[in-house]
C-alpha atoms as a PDB file:
ATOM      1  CA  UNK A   1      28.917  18.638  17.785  1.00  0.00           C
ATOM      2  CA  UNK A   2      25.331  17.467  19.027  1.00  0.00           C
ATOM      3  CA  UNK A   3      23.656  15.741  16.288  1.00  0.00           C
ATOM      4  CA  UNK A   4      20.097  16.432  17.840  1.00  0.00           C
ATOM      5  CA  UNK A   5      21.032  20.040  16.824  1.00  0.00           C
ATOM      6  CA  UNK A   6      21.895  19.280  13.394  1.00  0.00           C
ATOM      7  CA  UNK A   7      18.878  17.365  12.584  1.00  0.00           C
ATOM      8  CA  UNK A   8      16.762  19.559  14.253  1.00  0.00           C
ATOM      9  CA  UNK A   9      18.503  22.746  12.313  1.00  0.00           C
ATOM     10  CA  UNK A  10      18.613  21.267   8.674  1.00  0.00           C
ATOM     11  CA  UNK A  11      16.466  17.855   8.743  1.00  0.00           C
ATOM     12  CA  UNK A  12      13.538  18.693  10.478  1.00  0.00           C
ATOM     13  CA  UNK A  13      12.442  21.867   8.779  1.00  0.00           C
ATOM     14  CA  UNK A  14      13.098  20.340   5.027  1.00  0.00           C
ATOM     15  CA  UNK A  15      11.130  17.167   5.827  1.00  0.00           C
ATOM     16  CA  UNK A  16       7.972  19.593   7.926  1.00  0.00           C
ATOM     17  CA  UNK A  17       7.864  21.211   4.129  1.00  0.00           C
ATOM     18  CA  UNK A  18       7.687  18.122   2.015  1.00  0.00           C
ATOM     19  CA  UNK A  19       4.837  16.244   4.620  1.00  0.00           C
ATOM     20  CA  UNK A  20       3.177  19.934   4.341  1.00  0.00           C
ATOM     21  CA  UNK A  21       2.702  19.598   0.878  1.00  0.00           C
ATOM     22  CA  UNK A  22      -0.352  19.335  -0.448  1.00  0.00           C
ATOM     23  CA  UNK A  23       0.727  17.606  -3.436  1.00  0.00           C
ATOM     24  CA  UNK A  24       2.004  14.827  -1.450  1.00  0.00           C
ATOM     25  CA  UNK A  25      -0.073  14.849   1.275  1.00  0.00           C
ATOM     26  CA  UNK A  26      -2.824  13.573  -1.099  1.00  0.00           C
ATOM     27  CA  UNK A  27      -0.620  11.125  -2.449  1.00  0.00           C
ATOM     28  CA  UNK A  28      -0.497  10.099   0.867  1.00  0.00           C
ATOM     29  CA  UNK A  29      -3.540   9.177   1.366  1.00  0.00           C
ATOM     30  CA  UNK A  30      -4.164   7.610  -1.426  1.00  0.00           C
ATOM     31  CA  UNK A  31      -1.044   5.059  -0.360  1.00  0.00           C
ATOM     32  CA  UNK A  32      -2.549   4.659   3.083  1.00  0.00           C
ATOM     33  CA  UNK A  33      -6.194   4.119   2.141  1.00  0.00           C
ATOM     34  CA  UNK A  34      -4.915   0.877  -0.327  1.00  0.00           C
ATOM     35  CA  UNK A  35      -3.235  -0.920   2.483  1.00  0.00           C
ATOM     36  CA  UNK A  36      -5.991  -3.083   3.695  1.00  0.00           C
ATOM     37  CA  UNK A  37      -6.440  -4.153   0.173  1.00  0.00           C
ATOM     38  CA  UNK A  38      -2.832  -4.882  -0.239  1.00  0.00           C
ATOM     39  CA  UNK A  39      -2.997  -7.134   3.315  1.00  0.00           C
ATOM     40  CA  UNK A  40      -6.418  -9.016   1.777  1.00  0.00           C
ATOM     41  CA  UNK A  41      -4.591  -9.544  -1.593  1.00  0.00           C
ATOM     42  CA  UNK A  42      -1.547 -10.966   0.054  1.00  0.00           C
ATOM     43  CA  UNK A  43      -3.305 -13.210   2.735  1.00  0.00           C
ATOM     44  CA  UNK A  44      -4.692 -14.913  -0.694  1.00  0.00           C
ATOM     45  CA  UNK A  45      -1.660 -14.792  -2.737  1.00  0.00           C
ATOM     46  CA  UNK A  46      -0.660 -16.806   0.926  1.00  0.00           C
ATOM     47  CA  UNK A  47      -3.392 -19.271   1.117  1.00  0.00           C
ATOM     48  CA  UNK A  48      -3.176 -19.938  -2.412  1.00  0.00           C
ATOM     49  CA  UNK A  49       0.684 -20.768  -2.202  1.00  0.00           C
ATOM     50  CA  UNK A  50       1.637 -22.312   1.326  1.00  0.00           C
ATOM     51  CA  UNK A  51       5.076 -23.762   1.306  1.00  0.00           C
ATOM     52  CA  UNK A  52       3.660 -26.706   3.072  1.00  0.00           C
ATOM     53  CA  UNK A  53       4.148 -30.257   1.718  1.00  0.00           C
ATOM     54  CA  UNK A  54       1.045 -31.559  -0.443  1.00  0.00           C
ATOM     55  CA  UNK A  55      -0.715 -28.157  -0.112  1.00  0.00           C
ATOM     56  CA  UNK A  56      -0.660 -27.509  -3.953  1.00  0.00           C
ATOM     57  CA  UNK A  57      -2.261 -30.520  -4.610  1.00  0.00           C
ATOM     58  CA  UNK A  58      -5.001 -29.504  -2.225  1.00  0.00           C
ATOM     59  CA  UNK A  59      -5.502 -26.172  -3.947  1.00  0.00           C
ATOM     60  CA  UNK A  60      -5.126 -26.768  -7.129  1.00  0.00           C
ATOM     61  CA  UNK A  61      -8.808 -27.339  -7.809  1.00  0.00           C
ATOM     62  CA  UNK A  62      -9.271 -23.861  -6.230  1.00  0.00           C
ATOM     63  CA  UNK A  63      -6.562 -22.049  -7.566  1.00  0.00           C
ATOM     64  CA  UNK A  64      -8.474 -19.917  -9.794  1.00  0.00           C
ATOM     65  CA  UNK A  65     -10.728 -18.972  -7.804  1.00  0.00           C
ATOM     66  CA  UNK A  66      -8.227 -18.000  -5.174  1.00  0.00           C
ATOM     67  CA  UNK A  67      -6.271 -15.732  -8.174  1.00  0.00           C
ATOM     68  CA  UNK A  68      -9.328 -13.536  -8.213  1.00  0.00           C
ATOM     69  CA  UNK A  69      -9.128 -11.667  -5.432  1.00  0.00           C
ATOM     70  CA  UNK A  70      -5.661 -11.439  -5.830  1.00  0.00           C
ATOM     71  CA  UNK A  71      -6.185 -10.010  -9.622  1.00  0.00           C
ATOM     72  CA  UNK A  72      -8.531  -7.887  -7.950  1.00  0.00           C
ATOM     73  CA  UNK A  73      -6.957  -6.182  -5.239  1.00  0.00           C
ATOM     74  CA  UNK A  74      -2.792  -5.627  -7.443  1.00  0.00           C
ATOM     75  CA  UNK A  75      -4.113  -5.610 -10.492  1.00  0.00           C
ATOM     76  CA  UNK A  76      -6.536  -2.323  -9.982  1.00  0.00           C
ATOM     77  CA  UNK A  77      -3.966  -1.021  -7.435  1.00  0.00           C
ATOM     78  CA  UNK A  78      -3.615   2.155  -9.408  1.00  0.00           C
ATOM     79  CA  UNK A  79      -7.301   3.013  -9.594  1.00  0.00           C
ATOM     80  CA  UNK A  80      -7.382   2.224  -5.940  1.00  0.00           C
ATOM     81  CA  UNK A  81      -4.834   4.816  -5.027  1.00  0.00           C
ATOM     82  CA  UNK A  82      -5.893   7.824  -7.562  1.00  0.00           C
ATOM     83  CA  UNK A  83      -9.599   7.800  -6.500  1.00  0.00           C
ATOM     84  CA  UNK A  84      -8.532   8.561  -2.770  1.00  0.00           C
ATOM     85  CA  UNK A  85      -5.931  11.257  -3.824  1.00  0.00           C
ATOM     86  CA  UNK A  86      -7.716  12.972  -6.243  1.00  0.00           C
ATOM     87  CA  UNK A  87     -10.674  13.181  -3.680  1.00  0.00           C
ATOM     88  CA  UNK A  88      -8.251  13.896  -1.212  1.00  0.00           C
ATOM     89  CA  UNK A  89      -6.681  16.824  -3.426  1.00  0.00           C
ATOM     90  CA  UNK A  90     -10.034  18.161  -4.426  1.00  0.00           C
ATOM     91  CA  UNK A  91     -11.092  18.383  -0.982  1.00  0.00           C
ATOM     92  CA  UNK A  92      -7.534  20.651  -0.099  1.00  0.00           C
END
């Protein structure tokens, strides 16, 4: 049996439905459009806690100020991603 044909029988047309979807095509978006703030939160959450010797004793008079951005960008996460799907929705 050729399993090209049996994904392209069964898989294909189930998955061409769900990514159809409006539902989930605004959800979506709303993923996509909060991963540059999930890379900038990260690249903090990085500097802020290099596993290189002495480095925490070189940040730690900046440590709090590095945890903002961080706070920023994971902690409003949510809000991030429901303000592009709902306008994404809307817009459907």
């Amino acid at each position: 049996m050729n399993p090209g044909g049996l994904l392209n029988k069964h898989i294909v047309p189930t998955l061409t439905a769900l990514s159809e979807n409006t539902y989930l095509s605004a959800i979506r978006s709303g993923m996509v459009s909060v991963v540059p703030l999930t890379i900038i939160g990260g690249l903090f959450i990085i500097v802020s806690f290099l596993p290189v010797a002495g480095w925490d004793k070189i940040v730690a008079p900046y440590l709090q100020l590095l945890q903002v951005p961080v706070t920023a960008t994971f902690g409003l996460l949510s809000v991030f991603v429901c303000l592009p799907s709902a306008m994404t929705w809307a817009s459907s």
